[in-house]
N, C-alpha and C. Protein backbone atom coordinates (compact mmCIF):
# COMPACT_ATOMS: atom_id res chain seq x y z
N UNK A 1 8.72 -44.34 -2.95
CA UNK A 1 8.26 -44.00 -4.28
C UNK A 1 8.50 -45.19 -5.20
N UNK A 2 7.26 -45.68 -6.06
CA UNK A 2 7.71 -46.50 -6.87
C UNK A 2 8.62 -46.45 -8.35
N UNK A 3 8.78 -47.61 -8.38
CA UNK A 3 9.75 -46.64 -9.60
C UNK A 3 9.26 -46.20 -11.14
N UNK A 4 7.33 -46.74 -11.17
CA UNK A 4 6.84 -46.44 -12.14
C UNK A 4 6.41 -45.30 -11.92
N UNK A 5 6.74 -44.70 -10.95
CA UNK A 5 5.99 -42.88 -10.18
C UNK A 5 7.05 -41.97 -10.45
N UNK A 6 8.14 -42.18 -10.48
CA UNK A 6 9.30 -40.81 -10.61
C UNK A 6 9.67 -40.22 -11.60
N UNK A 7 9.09 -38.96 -11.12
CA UNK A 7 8.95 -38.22 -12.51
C UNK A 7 10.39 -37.55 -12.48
N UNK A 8 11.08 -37.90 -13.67
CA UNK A 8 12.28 -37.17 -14.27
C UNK A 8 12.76 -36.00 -15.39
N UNK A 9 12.75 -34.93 -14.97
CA UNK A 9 12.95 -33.55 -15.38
C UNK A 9 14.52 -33.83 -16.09
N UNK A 10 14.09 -33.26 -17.91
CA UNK A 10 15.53 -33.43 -18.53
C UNK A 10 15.42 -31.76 -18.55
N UNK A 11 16.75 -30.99 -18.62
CA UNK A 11 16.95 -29.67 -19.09
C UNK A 11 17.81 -29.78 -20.08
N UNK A 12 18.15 -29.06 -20.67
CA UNK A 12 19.44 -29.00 -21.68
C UNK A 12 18.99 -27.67 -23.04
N UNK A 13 19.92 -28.06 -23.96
CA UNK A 13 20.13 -27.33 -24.73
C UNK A 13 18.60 -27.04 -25.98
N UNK A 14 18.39 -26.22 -26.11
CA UNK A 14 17.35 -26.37 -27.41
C UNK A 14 18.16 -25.74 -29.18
N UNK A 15 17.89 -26.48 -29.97
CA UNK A 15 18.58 -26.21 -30.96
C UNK A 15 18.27 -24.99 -32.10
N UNK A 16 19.19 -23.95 -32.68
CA UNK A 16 19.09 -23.08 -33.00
C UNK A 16 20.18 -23.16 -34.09
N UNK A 17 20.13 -22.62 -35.60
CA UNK A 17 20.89 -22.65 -36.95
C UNK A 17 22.23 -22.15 -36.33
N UNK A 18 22.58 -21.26 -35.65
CA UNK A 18 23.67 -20.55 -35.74
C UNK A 18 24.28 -21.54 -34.11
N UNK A 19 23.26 -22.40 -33.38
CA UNK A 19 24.31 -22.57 -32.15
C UNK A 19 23.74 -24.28 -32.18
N UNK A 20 24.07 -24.99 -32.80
CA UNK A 20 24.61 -26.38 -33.09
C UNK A 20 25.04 -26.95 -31.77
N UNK A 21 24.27 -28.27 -31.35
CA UNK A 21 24.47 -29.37 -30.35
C UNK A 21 25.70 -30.05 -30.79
N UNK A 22 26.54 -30.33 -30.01
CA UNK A 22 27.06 -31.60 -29.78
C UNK A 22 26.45 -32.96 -30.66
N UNK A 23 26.81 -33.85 -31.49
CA UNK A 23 26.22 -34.66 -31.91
C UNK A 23 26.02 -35.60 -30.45
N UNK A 24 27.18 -36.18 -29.69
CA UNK A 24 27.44 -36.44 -28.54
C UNK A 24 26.39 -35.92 -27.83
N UNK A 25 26.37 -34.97 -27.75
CA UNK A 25 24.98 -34.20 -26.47
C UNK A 25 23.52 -35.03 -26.98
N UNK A 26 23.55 -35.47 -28.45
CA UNK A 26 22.24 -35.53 -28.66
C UNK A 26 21.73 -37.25 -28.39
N UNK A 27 23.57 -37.57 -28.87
CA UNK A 27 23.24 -38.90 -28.63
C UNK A 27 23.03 -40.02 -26.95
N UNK A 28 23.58 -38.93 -26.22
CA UNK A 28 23.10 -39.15 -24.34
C UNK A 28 21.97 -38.83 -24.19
N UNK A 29 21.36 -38.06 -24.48
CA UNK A 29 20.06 -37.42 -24.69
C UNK A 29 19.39 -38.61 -25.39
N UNK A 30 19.48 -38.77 -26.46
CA UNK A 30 18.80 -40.10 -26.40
C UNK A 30 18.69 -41.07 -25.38
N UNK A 31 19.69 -41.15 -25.82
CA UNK A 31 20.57 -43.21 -24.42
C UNK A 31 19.72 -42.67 -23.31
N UNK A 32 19.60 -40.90 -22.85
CA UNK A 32 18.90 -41.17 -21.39
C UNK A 32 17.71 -40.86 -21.39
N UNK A 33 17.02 -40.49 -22.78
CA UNK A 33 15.60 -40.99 -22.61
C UNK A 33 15.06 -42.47 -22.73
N UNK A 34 15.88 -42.96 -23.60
CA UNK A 34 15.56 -44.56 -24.05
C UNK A 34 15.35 -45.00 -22.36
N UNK A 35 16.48 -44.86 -21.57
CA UNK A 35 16.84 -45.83 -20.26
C UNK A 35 15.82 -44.65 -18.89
N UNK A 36 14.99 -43.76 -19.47
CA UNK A 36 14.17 -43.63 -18.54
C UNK A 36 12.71 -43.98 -18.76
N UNK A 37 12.07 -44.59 -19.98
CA UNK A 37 11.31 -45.07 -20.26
C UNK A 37 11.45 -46.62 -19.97
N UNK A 38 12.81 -47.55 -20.48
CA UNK A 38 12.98 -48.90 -20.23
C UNK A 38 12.67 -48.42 -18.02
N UNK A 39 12.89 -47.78 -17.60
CA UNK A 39 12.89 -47.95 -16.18
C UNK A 39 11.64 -47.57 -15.88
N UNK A 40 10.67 -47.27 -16.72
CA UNK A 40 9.20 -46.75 -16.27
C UNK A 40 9.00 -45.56 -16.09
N UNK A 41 9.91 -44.65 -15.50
CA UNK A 41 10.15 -43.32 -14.69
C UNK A 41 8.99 -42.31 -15.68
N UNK A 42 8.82 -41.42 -15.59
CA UNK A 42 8.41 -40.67 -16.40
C UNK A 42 9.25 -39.63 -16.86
N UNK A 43 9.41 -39.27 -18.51
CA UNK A 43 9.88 -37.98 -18.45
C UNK A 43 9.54 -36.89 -18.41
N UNK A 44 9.76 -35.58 -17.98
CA UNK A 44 9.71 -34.08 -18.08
C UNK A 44 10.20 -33.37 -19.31
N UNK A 45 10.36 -32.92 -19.89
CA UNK A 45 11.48 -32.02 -20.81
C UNK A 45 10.54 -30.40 -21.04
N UNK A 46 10.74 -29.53 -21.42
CA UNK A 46 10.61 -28.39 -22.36
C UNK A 46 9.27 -28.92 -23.70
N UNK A 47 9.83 -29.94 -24.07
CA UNK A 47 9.22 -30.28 -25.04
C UNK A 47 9.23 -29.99 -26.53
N UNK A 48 10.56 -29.04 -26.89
CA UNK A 48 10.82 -28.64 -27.77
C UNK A 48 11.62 -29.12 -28.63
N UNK A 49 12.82 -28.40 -29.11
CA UNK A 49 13.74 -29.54 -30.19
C UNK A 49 14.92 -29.40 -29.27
N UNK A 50 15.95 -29.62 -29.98
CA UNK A 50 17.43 -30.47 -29.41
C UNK A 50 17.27 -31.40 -28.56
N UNK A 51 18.21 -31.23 -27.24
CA UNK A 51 18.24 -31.73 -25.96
C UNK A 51 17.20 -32.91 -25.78
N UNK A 52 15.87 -32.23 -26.06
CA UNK A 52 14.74 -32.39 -25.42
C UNK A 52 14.25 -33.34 -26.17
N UNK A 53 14.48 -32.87 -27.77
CA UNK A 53 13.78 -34.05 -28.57
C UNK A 53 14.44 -35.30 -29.27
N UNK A 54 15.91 -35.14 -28.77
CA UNK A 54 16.17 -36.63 -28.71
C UNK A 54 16.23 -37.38 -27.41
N UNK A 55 16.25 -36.67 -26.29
CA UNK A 55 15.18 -37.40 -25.07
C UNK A 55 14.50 -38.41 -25.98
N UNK A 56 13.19 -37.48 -26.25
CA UNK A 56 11.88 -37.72 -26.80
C UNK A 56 11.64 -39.09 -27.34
N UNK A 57 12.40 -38.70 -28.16
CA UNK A 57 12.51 -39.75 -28.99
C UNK A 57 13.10 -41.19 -28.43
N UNK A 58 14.15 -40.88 -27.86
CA UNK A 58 14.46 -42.25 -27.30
C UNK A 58 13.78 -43.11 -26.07
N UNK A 59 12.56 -41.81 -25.62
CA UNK A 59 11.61 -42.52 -24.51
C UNK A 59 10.92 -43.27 -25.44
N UNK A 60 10.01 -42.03 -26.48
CA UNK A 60 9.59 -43.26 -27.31
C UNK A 60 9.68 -44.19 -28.14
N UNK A 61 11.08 -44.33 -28.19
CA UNK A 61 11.96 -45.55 -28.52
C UNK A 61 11.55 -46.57 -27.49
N UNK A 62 11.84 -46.55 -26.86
CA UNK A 62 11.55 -47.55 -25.79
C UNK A 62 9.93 -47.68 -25.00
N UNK A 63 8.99 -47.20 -25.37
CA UNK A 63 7.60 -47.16 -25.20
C UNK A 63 6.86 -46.64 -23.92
N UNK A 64 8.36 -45.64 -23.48
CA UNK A 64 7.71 -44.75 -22.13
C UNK A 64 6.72 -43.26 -22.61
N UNK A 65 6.74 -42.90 -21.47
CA UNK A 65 5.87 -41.52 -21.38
C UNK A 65 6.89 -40.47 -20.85
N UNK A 66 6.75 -39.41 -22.15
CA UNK A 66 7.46 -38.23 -21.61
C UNK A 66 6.28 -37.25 -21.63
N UNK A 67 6.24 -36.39 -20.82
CA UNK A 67 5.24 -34.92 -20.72
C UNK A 67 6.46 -33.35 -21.41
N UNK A 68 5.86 -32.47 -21.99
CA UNK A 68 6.38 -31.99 -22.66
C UNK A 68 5.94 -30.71 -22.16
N UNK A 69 6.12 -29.74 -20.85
CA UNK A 69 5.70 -28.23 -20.46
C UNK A 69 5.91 -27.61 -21.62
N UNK A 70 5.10 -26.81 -22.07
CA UNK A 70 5.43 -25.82 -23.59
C UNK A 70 4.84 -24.41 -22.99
N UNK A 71 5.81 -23.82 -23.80
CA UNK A 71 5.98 -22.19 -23.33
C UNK A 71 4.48 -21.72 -23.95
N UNK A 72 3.92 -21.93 -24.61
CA UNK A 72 2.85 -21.71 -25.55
C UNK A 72 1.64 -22.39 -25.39
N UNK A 73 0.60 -21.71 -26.15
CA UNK A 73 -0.46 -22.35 -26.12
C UNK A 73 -0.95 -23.54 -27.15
N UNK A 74 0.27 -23.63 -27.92
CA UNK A 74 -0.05 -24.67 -29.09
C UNK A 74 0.81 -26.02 -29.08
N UNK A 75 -0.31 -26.70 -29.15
CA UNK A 75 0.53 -28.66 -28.72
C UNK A 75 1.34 -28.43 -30.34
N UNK A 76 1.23 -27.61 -31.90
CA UNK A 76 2.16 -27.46 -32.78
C UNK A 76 3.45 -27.10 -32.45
N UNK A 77 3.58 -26.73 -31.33
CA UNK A 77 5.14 -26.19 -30.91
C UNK A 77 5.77 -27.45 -29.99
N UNK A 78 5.36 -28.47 -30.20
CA UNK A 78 5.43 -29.77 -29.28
C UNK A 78 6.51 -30.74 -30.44
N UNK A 79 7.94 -30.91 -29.92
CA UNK A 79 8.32 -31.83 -30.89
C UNK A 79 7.93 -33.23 -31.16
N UNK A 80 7.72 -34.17 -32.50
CA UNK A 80 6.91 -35.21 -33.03
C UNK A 80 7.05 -36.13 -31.73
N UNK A 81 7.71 -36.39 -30.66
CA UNK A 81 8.26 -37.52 -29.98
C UNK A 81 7.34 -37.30 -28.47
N UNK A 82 6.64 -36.31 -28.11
CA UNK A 82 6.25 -36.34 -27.23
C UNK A 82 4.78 -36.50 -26.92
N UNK A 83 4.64 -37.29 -25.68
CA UNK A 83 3.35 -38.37 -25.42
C UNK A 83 2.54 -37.74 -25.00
N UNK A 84 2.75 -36.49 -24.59
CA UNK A 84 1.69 -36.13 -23.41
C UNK A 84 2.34 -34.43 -23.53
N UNK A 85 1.67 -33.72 -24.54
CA UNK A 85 1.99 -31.99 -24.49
C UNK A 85 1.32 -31.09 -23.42
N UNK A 86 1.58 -30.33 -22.84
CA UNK A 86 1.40 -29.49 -22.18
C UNK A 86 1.27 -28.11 -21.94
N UNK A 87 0.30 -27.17 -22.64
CA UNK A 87 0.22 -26.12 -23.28
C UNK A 87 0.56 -25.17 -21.98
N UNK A 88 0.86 -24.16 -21.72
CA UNK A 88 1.13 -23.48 -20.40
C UNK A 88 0.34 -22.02 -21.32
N UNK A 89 0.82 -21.35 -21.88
CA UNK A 89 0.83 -19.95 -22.01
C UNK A 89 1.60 -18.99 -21.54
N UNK A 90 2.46 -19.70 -20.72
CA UNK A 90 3.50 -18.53 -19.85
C UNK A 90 4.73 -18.44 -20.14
N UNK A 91 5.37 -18.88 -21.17
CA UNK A 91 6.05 -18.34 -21.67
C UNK A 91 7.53 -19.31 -21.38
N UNK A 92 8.63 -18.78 -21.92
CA UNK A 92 9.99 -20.01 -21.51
C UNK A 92 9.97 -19.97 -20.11
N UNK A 93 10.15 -18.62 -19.63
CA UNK A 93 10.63 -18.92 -18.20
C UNK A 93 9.63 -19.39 -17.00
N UNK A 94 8.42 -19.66 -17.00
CA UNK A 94 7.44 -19.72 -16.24
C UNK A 94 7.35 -20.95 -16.53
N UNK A 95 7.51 -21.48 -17.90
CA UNK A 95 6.88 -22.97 -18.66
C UNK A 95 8.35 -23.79 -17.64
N UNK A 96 9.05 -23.48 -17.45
CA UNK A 96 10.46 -23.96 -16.76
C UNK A 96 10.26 -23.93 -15.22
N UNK A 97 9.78 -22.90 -14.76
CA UNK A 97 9.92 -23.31 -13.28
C UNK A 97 8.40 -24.06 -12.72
N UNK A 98 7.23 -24.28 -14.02
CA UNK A 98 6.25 -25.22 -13.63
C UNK A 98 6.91 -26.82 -13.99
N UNK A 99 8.00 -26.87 -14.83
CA UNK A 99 8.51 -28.31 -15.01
C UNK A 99 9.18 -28.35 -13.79
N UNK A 100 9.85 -27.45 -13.16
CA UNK A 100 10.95 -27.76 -12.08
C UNK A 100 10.04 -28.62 -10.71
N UNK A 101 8.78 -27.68 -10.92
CA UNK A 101 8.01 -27.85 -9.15
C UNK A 101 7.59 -28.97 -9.64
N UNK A 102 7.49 -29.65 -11.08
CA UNK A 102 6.61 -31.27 -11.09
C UNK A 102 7.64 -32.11 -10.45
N UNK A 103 8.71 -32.29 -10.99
CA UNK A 103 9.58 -33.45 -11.24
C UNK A 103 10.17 -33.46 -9.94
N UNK A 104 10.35 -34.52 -10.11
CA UNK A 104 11.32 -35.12 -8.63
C UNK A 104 12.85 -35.26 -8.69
N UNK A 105 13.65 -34.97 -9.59
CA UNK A 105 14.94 -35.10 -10.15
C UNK A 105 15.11 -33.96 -11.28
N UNK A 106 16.33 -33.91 -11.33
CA UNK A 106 16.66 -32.81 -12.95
C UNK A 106 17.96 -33.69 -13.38
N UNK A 107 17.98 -33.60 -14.44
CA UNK A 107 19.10 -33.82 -15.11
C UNK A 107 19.26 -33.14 -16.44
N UNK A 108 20.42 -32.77 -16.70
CA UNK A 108 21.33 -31.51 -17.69
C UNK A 108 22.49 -32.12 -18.64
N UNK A 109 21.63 -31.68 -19.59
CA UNK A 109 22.84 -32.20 -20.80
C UNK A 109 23.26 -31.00 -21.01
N UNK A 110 24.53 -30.38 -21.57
CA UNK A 110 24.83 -29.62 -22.25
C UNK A 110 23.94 -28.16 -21.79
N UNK A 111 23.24 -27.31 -22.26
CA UNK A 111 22.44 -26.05 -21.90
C UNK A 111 23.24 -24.79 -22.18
N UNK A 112 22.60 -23.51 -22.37
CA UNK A 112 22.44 -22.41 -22.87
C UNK A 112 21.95 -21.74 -21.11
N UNK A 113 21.93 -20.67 -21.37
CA UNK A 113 21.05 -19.25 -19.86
C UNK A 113 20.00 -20.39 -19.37
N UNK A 114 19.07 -20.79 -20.76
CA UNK A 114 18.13 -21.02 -19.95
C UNK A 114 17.85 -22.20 -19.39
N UNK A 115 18.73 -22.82 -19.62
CA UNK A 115 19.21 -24.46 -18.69
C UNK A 115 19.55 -23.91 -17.70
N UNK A 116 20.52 -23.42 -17.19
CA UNK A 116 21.36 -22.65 -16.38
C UNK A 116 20.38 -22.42 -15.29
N UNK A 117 19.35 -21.59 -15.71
CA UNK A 117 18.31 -20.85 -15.07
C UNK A 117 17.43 -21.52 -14.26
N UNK A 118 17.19 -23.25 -15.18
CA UNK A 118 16.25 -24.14 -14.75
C UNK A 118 17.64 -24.91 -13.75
N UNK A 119 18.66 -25.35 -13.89
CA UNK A 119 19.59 -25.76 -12.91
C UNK A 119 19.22 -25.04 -11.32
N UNK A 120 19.35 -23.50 -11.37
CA UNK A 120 19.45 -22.75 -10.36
C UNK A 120 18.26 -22.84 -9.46
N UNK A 121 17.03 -22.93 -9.97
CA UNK A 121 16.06 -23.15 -10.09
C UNK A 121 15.26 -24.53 -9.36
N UNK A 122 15.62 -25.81 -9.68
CA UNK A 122 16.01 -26.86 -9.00
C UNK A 122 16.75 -26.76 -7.54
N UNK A 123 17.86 -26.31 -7.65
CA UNK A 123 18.66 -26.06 -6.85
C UNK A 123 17.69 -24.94 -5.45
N UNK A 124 17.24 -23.91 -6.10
CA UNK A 124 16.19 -23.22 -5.02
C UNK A 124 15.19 -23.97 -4.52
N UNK A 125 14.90 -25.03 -5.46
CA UNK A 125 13.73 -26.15 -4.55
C UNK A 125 14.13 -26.72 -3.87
N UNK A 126 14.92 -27.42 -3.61
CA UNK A 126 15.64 -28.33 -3.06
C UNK A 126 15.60 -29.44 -4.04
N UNK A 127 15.41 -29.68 -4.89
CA UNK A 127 15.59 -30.79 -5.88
C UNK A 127 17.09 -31.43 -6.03
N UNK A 128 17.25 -32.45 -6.32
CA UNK A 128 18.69 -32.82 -6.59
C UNK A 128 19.00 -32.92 -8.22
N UNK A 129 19.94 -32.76 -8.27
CA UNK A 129 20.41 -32.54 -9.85
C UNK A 129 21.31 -32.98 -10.45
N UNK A 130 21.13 -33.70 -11.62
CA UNK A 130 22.70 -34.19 -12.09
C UNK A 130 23.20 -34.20 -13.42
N UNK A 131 24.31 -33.53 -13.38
CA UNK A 131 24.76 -32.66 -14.30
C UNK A 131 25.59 -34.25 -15.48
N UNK A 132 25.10 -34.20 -16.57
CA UNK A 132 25.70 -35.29 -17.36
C UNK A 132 27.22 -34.28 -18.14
N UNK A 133 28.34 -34.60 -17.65
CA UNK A 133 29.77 -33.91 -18.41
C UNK A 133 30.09 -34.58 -19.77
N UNK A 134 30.75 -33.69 -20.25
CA UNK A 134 30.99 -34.20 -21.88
C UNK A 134 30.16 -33.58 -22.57
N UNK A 135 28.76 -33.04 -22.21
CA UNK A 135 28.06 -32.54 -23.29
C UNK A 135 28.42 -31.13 -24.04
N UNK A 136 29.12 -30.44 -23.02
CA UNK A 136 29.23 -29.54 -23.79
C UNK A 136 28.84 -28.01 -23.05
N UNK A 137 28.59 -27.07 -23.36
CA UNK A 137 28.29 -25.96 -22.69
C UNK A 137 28.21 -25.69 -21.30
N UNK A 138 27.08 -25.22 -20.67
CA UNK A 138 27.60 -25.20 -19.35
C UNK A 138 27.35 -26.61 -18.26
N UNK A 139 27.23 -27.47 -18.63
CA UNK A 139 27.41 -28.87 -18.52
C UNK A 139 28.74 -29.58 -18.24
N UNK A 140 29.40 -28.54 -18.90
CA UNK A 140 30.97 -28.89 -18.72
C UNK A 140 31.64 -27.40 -18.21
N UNK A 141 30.69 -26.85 -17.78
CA UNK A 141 31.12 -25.51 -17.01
C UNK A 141 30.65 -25.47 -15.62
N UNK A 142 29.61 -25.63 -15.38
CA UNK A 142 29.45 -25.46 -13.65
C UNK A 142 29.93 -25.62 -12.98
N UNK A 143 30.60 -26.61 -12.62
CA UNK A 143 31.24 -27.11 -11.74
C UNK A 143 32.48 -25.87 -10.83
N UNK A 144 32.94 -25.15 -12.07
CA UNK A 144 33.55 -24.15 -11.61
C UNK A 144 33.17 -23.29 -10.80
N UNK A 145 31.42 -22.94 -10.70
CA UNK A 145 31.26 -22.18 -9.47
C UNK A 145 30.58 -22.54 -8.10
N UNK A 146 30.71 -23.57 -8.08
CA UNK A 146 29.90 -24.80 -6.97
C UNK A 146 31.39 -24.32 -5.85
N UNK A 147 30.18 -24.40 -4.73
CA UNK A 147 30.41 -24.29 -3.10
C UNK A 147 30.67 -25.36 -2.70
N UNK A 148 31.91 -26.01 -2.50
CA UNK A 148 32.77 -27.63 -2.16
C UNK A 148 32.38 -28.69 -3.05
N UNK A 149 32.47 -27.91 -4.48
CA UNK A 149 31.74 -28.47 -5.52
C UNK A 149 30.55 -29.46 -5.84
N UNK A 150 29.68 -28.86 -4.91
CA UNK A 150 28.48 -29.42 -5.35
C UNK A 150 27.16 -28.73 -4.86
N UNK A 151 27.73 -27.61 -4.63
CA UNK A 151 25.79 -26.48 -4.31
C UNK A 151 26.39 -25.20 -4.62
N UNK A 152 25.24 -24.97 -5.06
CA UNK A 152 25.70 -22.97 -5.38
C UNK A 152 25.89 -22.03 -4.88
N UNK A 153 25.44 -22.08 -3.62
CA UNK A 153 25.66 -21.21 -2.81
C UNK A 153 26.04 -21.99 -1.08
N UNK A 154 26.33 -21.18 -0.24
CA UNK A 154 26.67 -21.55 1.12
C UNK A 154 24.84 -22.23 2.46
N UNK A 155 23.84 -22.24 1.50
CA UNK A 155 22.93 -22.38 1.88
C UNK A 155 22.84 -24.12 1.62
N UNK A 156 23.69 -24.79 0.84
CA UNK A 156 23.11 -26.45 0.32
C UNK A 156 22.15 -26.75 0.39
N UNK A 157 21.48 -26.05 -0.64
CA UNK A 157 19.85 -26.64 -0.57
C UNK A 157 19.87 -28.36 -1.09
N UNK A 158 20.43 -28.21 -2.08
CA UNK A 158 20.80 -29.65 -2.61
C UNK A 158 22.05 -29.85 -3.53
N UNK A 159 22.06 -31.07 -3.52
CA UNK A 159 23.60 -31.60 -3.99
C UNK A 159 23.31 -31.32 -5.70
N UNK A 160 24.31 -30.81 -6.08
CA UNK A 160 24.69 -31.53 -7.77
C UNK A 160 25.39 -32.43 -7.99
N UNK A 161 24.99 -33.35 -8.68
CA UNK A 161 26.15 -34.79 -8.45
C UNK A 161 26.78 -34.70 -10.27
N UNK A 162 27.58 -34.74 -10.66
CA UNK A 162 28.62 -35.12 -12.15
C UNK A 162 29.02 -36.48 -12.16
N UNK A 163 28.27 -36.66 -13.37
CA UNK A 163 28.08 -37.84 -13.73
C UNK A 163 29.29 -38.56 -15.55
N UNK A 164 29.24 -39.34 -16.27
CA UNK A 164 29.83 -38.44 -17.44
C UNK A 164 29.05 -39.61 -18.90
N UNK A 165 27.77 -40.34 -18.08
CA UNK A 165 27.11 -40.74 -18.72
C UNK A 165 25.61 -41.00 -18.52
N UNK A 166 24.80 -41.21 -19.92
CA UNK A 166 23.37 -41.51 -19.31
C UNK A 166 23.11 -42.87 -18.67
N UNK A 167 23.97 -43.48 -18.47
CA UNK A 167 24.02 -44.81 -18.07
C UNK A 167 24.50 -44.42 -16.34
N UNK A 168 25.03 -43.86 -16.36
CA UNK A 168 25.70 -43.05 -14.55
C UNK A 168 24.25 -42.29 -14.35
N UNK A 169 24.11 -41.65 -14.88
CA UNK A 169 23.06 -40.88 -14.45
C UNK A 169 21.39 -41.69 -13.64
N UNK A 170 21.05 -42.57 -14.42
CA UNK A 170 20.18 -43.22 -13.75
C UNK A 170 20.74 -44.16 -12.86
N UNK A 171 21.86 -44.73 -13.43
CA UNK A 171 22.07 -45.36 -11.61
C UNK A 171 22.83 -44.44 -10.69
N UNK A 172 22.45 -43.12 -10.42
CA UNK A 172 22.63 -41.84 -9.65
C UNK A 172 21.56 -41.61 -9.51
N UNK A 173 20.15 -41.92 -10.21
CA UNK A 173 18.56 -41.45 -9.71
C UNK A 173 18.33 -42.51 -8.61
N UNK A 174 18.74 -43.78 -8.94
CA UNK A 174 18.25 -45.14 -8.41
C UNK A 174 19.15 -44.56 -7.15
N UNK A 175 20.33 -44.59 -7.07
CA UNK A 175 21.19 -44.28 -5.95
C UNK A 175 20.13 -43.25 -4.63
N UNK A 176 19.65 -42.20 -5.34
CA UNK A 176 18.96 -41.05 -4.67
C UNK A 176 17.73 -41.49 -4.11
N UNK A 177 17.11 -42.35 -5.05
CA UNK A 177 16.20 -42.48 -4.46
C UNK A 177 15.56 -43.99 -3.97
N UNK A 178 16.84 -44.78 -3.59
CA UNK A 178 17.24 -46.14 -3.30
C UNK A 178 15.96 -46.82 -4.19
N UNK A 179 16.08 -47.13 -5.30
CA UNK A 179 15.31 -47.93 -6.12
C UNK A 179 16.96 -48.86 -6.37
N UNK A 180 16.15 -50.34 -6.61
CA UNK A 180 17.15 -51.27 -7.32
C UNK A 180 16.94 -51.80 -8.42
């Protein structure tokens, strides 16, 4: 796979008045969109706010392409930072497991159920996944229920690897998928 072909799936947190990001969560979230655009890769996200849209932003900081699955039928529900919207109609949880079957990687900042959901999710594909620590929520919780800490169940479909930066994290994609 080249390394202008790998498409990279962000999950994480989406932001809400009463349940507040990590400033930290937002600012890796950046750093690891910036450094998946400087690498060509493509991004994935939700396409919405928090997590996702300082991704966004920091891909298009750096003059990559992120694609944005949206639960909805309106590219208006698309936060300002994303290159390429993606209207689904099916709703959060459907708009999530059509990002899971694109991407070739996941990676997790911080997250809420429905990170969680898209983690597990990954994990049923066989996708590999890597959990960025420090962010915050269950990002800095999983780990507690991992099977020889690193699959969810006794089946190892695939590894979760913990990482504790966006700078670890892509050289953990490159690692996976021997790019140099």
């Amino acid at each position: 796979m080249t390394k202008n072909k790998l498409r990279v799936g962000l999950i994480g947190s989406s932001e809400r008045p009463n349940e507040i990001i990590l400033p930290h969560a937002k600012e890796v979230a950046y750093r690891f969109g910036y450094l998946v655009g400087k690498m060509g890769f493509i991004l994935f996200t939700g396409g919405r706010d928090g997590i996702m849209e300082a991704a966004c932003k920091g891909n298009t900081d750096a003059n990559g392409i992120n694609v944005g699955i949206l639960p909805s039928n309106s590219i208006g529900e698309a936060n300002p930072y994303v290159t390429i919207p993606i209207t689904t109609g099916l709703g959060m949880d459907m708009r999530s497991i059509v990002m899971i079957h694109t991407v070739d990687v996941v990676v997790m900042i911080a997250g809420k159920i429905g990170t969680l959901l898209e983690l597990v999710s990954s994990y049923q594909n066989s996708k590999p996944a890597i959990v960025i620590k420090g962010t915050g929520d269950f990002a800095d919780s999983v780990d507690k229920i991992l099977v020889d800490g690193k699959y969810l169940d006794s089946r190892k479909n695939a590894e979760i690897y913990f990482v504790d930066s966006a700078d670890a994290a892509i050289e953990k994609i490159k690692e996976i998928f021997h790019i140099e």
